[in-house]
N, C-alpha and C. Protein backbone atom coordinates (compact mmCIF):
# COMPACT_ATOMS: atom_id res chain seq x y z
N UNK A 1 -8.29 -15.52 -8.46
CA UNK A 1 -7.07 -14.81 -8.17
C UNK A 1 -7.18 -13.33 -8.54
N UNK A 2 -7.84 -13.02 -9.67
CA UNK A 2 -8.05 -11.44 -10.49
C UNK A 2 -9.18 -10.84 -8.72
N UNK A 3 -9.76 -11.32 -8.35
CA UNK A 3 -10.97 -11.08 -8.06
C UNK A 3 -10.01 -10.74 -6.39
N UNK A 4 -9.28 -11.57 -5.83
CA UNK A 4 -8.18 -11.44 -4.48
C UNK A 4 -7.76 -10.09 -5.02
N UNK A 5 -6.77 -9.81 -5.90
CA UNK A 5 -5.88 -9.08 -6.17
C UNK A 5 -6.24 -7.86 -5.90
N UNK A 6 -7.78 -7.49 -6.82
CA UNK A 6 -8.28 -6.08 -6.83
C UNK A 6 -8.86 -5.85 -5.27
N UNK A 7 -9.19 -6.84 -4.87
CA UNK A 7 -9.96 -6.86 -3.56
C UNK A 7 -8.71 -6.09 -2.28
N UNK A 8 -7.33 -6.57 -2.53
CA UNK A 8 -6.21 -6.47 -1.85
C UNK A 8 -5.82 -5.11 -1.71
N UNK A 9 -5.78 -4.87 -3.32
CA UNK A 9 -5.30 -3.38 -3.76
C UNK A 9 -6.04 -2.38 -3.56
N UNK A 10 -7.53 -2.31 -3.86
CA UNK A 10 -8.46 -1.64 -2.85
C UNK A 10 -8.75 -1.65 -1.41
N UNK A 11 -8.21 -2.46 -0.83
CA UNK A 11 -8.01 -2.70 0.97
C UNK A 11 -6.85 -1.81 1.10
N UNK A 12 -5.76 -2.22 0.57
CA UNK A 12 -4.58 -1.74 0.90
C UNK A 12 -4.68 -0.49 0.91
N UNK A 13 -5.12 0.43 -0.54
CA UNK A 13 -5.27 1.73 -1.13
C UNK A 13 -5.94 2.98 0.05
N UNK A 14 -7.22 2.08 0.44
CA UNK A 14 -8.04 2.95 1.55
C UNK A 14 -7.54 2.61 2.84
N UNK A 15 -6.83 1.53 3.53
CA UNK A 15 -6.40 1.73 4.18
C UNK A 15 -4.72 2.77 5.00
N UNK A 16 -3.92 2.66 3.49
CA UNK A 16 -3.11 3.48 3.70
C UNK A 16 -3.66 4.87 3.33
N UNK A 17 -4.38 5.41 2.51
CA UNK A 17 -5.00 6.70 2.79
C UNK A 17 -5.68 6.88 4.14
N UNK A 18 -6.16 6.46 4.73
CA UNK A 18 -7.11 6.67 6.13
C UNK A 18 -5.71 6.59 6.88
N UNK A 19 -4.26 5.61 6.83
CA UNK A 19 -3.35 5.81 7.75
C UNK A 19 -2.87 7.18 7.70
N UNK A 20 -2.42 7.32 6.33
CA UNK A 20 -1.85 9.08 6.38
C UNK A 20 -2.35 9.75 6.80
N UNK A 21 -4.48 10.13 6.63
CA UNK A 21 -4.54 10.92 6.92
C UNK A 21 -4.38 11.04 8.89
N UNK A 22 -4.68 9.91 9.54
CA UNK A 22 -4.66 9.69 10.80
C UNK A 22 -3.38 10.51 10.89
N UNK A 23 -2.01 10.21 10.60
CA UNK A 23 -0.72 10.66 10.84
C UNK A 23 -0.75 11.80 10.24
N UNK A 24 -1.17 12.45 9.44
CA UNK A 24 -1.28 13.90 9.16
C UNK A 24 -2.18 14.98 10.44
N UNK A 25 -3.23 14.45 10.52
CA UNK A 25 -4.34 14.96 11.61
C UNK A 25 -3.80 14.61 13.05
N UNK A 26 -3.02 13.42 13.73
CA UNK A 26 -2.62 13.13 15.09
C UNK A 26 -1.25 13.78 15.17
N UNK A 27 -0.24 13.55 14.11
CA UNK A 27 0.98 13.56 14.80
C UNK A 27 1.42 12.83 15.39
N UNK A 28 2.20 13.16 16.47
CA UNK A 28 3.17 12.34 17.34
C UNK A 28 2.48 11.51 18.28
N UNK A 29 0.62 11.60 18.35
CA UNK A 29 -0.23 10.61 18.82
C UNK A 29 -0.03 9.36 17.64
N UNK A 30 -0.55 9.67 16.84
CA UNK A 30 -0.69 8.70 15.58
C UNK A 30 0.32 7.45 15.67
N UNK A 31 1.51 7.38 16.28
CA UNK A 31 2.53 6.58 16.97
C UNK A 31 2.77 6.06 18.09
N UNK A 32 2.60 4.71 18.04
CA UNK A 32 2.81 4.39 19.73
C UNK A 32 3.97 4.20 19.92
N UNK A 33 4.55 4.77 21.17
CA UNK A 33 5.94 5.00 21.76
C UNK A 33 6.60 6.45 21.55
N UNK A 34 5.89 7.08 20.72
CA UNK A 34 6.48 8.23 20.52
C UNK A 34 5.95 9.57 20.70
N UNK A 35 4.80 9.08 21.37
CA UNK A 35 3.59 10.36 21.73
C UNK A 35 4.34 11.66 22.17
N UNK A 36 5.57 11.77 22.85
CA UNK A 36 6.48 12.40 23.28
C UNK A 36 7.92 12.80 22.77
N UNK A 37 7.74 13.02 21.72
CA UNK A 37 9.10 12.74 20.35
C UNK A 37 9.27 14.06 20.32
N UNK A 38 8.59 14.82 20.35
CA UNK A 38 9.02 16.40 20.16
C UNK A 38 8.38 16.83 18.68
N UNK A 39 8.76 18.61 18.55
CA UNK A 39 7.98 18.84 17.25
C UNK A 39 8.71 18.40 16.04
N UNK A 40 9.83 18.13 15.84
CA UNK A 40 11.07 17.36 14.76
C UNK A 40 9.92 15.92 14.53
N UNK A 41 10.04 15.28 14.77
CA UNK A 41 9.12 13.72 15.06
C UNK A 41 8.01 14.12 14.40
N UNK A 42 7.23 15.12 14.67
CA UNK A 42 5.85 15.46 14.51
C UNK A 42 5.54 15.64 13.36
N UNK A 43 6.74 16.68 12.78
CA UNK A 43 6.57 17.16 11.18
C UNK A 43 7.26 16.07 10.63
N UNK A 44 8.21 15.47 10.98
CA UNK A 44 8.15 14.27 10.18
C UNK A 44 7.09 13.31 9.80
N UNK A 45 6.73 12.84 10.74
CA UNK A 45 5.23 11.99 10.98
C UNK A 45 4.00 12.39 9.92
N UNK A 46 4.44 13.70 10.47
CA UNK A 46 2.84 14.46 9.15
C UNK A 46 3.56 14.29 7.68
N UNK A 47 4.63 14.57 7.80
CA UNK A 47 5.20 14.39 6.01
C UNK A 47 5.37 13.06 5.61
N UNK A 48 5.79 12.04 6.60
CA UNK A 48 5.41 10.64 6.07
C UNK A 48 3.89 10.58 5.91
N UNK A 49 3.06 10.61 6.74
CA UNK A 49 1.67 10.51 6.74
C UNK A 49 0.96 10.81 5.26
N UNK A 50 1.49 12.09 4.97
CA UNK A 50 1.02 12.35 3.25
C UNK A 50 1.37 11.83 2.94
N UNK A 51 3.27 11.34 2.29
CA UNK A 51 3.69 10.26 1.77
C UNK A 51 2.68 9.23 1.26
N UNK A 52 2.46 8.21 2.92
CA UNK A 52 1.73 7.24 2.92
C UNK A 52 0.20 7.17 2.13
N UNK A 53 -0.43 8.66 2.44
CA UNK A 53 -1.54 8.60 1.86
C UNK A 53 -1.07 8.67 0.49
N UNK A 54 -0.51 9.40 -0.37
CA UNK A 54 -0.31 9.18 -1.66
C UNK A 54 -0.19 7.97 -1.95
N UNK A 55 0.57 6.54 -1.25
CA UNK A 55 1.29 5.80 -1.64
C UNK A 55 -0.57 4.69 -2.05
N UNK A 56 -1.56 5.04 -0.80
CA UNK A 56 -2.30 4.07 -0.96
C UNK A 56 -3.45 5.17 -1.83
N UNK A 57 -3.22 6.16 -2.36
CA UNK A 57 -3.90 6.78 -3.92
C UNK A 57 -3.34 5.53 -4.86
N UNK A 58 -2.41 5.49 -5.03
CA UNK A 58 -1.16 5.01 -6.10
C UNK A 58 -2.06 3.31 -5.98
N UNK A 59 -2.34 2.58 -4.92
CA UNK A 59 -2.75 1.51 -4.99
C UNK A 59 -4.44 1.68 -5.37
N UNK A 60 -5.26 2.69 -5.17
CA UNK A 60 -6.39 2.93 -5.42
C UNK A 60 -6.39 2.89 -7.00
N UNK A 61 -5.56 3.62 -7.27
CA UNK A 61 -5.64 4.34 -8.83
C UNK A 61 -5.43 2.91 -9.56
N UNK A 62 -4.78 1.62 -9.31
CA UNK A 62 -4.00 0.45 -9.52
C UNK A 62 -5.67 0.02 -9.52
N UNK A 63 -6.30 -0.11 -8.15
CA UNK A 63 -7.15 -1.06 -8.42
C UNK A 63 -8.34 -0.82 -9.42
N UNK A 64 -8.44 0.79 -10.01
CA UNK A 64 -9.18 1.43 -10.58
C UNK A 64 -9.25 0.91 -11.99
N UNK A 65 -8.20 0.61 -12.63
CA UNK A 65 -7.79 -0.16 -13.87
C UNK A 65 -8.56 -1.37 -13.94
N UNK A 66 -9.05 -1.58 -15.70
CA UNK A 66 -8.66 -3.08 -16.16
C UNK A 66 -8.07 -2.98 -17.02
N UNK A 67 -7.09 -4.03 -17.34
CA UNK A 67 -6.86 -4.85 -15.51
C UNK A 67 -6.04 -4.16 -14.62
N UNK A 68 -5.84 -4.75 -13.79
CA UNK A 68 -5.02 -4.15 -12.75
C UNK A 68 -3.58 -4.06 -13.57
N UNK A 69 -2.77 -3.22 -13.61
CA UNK A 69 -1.57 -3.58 -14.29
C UNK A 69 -0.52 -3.97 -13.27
N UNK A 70 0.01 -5.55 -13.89
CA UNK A 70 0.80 -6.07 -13.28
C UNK A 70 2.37 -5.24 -12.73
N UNK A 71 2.73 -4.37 -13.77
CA UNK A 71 3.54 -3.61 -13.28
C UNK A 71 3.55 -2.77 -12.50
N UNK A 72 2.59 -2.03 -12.08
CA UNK A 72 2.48 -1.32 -11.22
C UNK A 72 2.03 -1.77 -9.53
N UNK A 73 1.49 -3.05 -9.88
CA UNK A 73 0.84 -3.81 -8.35
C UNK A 73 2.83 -3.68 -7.92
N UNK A 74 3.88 -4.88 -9.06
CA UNK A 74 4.65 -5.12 -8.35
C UNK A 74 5.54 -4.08 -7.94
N UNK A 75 6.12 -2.75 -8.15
CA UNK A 75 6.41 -1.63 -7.63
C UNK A 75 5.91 -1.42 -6.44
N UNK A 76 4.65 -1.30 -6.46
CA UNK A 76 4.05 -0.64 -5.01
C UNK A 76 4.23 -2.18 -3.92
N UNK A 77 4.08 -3.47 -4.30
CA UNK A 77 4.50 -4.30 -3.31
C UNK A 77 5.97 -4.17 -2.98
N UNK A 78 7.01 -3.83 -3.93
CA UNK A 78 8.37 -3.86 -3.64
C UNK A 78 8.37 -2.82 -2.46
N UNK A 79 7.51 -1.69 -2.97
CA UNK A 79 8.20 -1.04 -2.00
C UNK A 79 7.79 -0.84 -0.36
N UNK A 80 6.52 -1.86 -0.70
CA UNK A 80 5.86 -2.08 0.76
C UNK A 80 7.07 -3.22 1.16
N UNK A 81 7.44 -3.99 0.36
CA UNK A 81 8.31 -5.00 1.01
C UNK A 81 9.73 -4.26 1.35
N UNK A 82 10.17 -2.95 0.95
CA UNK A 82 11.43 -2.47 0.98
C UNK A 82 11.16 -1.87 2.67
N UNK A 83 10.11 -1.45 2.93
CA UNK A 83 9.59 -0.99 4.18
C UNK A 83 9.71 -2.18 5.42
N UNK A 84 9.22 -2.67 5.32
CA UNK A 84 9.48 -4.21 6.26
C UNK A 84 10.72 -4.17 6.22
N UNK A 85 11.75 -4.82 5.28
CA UNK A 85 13.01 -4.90 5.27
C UNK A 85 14.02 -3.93 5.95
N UNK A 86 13.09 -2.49 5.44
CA UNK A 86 13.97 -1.14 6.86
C UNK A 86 13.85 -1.25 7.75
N UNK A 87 12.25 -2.27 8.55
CA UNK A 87 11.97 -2.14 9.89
C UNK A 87 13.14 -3.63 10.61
N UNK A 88 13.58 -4.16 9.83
CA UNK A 88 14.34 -4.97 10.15
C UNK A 88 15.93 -4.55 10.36
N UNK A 89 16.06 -3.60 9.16
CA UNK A 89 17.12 -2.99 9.42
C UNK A 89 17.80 -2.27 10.94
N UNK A 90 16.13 -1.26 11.50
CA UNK A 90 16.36 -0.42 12.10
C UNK A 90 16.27 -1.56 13.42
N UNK A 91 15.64 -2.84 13.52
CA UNK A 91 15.73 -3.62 14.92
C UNK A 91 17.63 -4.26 15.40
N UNK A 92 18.01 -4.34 13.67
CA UNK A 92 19.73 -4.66 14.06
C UNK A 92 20.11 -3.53 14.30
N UNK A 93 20.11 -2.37 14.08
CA UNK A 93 20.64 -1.11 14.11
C UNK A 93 20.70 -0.60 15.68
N UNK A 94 19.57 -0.18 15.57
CA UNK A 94 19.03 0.51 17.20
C UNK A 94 18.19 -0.41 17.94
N UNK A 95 18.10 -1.69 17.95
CA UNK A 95 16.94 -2.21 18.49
C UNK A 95 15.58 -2.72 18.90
N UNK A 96 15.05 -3.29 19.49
CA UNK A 96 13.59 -3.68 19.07
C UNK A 96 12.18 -2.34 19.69
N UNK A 97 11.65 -2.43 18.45
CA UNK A 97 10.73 -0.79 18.80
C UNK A 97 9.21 -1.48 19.68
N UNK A 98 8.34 -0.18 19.59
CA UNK A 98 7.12 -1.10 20.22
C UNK A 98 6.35 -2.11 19.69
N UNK A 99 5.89 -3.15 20.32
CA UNK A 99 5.23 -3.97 19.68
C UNK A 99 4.49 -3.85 18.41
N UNK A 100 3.87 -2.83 18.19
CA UNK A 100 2.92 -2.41 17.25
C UNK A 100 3.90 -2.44 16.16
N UNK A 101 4.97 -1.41 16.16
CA UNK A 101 5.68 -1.62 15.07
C UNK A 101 5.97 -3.20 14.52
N UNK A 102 6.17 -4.23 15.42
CA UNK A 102 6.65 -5.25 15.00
C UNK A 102 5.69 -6.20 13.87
N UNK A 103 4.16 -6.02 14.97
CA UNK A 103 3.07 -6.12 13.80
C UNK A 103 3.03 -5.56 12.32
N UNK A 104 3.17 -4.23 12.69
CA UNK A 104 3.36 -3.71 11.11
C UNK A 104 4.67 -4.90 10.23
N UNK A 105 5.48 -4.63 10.31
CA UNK A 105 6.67 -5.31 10.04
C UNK A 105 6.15 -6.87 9.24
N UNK A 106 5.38 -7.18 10.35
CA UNK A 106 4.99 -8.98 10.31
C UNK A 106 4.29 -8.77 8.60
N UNK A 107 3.33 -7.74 8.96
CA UNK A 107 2.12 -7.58 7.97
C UNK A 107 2.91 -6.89 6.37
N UNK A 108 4.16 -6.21 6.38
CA UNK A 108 4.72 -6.02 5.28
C UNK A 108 5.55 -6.92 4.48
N UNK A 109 6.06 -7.92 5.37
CA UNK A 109 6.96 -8.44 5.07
C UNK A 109 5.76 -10.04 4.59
N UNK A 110 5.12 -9.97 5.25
CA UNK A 110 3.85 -11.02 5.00
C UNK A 110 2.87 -10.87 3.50
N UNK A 111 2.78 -9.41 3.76
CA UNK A 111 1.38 -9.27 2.50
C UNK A 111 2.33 -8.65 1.28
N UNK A 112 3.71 -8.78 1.36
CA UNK A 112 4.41 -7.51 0.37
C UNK A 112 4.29 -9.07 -1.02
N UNK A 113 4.83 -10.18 -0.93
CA UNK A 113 5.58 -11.64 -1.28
C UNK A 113 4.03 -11.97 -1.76
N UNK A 114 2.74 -11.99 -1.19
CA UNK A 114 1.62 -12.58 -1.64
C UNK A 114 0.86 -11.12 -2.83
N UNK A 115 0.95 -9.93 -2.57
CA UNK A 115 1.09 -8.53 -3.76
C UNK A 115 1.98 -9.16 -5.18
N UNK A 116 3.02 -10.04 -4.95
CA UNK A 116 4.26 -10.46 -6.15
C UNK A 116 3.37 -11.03 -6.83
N UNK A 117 3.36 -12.45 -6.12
CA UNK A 117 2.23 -13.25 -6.42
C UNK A 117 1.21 -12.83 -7.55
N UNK A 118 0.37 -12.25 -6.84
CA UNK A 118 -0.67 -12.34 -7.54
C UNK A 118 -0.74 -11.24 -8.32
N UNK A 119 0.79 -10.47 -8.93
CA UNK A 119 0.57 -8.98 -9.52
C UNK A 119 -0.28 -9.35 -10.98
N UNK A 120 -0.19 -10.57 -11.65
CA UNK A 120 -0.41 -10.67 -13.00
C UNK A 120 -2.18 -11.14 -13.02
N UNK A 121 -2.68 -11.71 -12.22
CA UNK A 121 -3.64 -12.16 -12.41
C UNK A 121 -4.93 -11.75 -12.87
N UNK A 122 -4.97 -10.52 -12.86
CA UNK A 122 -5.94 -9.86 -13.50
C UNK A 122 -5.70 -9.71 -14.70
N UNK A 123 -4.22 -9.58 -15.13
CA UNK A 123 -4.14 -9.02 -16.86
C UNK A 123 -4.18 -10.39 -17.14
N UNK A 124 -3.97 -11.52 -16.63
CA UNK A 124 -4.11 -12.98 -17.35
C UNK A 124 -5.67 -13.47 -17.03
N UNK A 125 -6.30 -13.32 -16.51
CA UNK A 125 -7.93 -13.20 -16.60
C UNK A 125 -8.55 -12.29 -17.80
N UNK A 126 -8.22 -11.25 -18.10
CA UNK A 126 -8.51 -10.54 -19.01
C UNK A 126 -8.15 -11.31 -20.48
N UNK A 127 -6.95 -11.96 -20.35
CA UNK A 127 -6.51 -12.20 -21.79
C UNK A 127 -7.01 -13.70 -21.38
N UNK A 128 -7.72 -14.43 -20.50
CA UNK A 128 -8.05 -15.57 -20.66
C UNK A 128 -9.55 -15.98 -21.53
N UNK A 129 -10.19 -14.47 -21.22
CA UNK A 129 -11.56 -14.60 -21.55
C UNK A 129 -12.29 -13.23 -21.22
N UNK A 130 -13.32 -12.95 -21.97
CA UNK A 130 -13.68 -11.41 -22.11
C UNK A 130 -14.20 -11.24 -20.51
N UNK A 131 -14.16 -10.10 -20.52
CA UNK A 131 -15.03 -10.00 -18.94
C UNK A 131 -15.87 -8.64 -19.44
N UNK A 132 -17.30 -9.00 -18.94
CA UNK A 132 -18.31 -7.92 -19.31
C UNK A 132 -18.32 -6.63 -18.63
N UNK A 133 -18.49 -5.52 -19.17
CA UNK A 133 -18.40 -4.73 -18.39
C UNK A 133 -17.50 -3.90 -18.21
N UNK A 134 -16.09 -4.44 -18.28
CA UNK A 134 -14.88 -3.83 -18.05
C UNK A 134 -14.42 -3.43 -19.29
N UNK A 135 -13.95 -2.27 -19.67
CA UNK A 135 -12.83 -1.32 -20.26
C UNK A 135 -11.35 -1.65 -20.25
N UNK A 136 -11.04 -1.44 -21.37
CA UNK A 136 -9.15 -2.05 -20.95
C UNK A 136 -8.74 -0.90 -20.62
N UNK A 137 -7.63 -1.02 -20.04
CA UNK A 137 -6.77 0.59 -19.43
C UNK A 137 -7.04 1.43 -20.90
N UNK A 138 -7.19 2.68 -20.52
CA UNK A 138 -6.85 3.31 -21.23
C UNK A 138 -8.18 3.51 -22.17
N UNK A 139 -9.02 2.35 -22.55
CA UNK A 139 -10.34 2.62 -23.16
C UNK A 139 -11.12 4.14 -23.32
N UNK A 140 -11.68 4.50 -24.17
CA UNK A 140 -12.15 5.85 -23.62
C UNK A 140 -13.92 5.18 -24.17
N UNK A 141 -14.93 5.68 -23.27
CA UNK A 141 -15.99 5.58 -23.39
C UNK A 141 -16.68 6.36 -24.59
N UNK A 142 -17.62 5.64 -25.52
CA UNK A 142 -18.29 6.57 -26.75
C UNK A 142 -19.70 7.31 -26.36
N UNK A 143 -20.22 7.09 -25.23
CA UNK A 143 -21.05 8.06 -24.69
C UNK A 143 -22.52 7.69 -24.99
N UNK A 144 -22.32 6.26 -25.66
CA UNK A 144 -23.59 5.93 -26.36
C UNK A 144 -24.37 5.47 -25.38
């Protein structure tokens, strides 16, 4: 489970950095259905896009730790799951968007609940039994 978790949080981390930067560098391409949104859309897009890339630093920096700290996995899943939950919002609101979006949606609302899950499992691997190699948060190296 320790071994899923970090595996997740480093997937997640580089993949939402490589999304931002895509949406920082494309713009109003970087979106399907909206290739044509105007320059309002665009600079939005690029300022979510950083957003996003920060958001999957924030999961990098997470998987960078031992252990992973459970508090911080479940924050960043909440708020991947708070995201899904808007895209649901915005389908009662205004209606159903392009397919792609809906995928996304599937995949937040899917991977946000299995992030809950498994936020502890690394700090309960750690306190189950030593693991070689690894540093606890915060450790500082003696250089020896």
């Amino acid at each position: 489970m320790a071994k899923a978790l970090r595996v997740l949080a480093w997937t997640m981390g580089v993949a939402c950095v490589a999304i931002g930067f895509v949406h920082i560098l494309l713009g109003n391409a970087a979106m399907p259905g909206i290739a044509d949104a105007g320059p309002t859309a665009g600079s939005f897009g690029r300022f979510m896009g950083a957003v996003f890339a920060g958001y999957g630093a924030a999961w990098i920096q997470a998987a960078r730790q031992a252990p992973v700290p459970a508090r911080t996995v479940r924050w960043l899943a909440a708020v991947f799951l708070l995201g899904g939950l808007a895209r649901v919002l915005s389908i009662v609101l205004d209606g159903r968007p392009h397919w792609f979006q809906l995928v996304l949606m599937a995949l937040e609302l899917g991977l946000a609940p299995v992030y809950l899950w498994l936020a502890d499992a690394d700090e309960r691997a750690a306190r189950g039994g030593s693991r070689v190699g690894v540093r606890p948060t915060g450790a500082q190296s003696t250089g020896a």
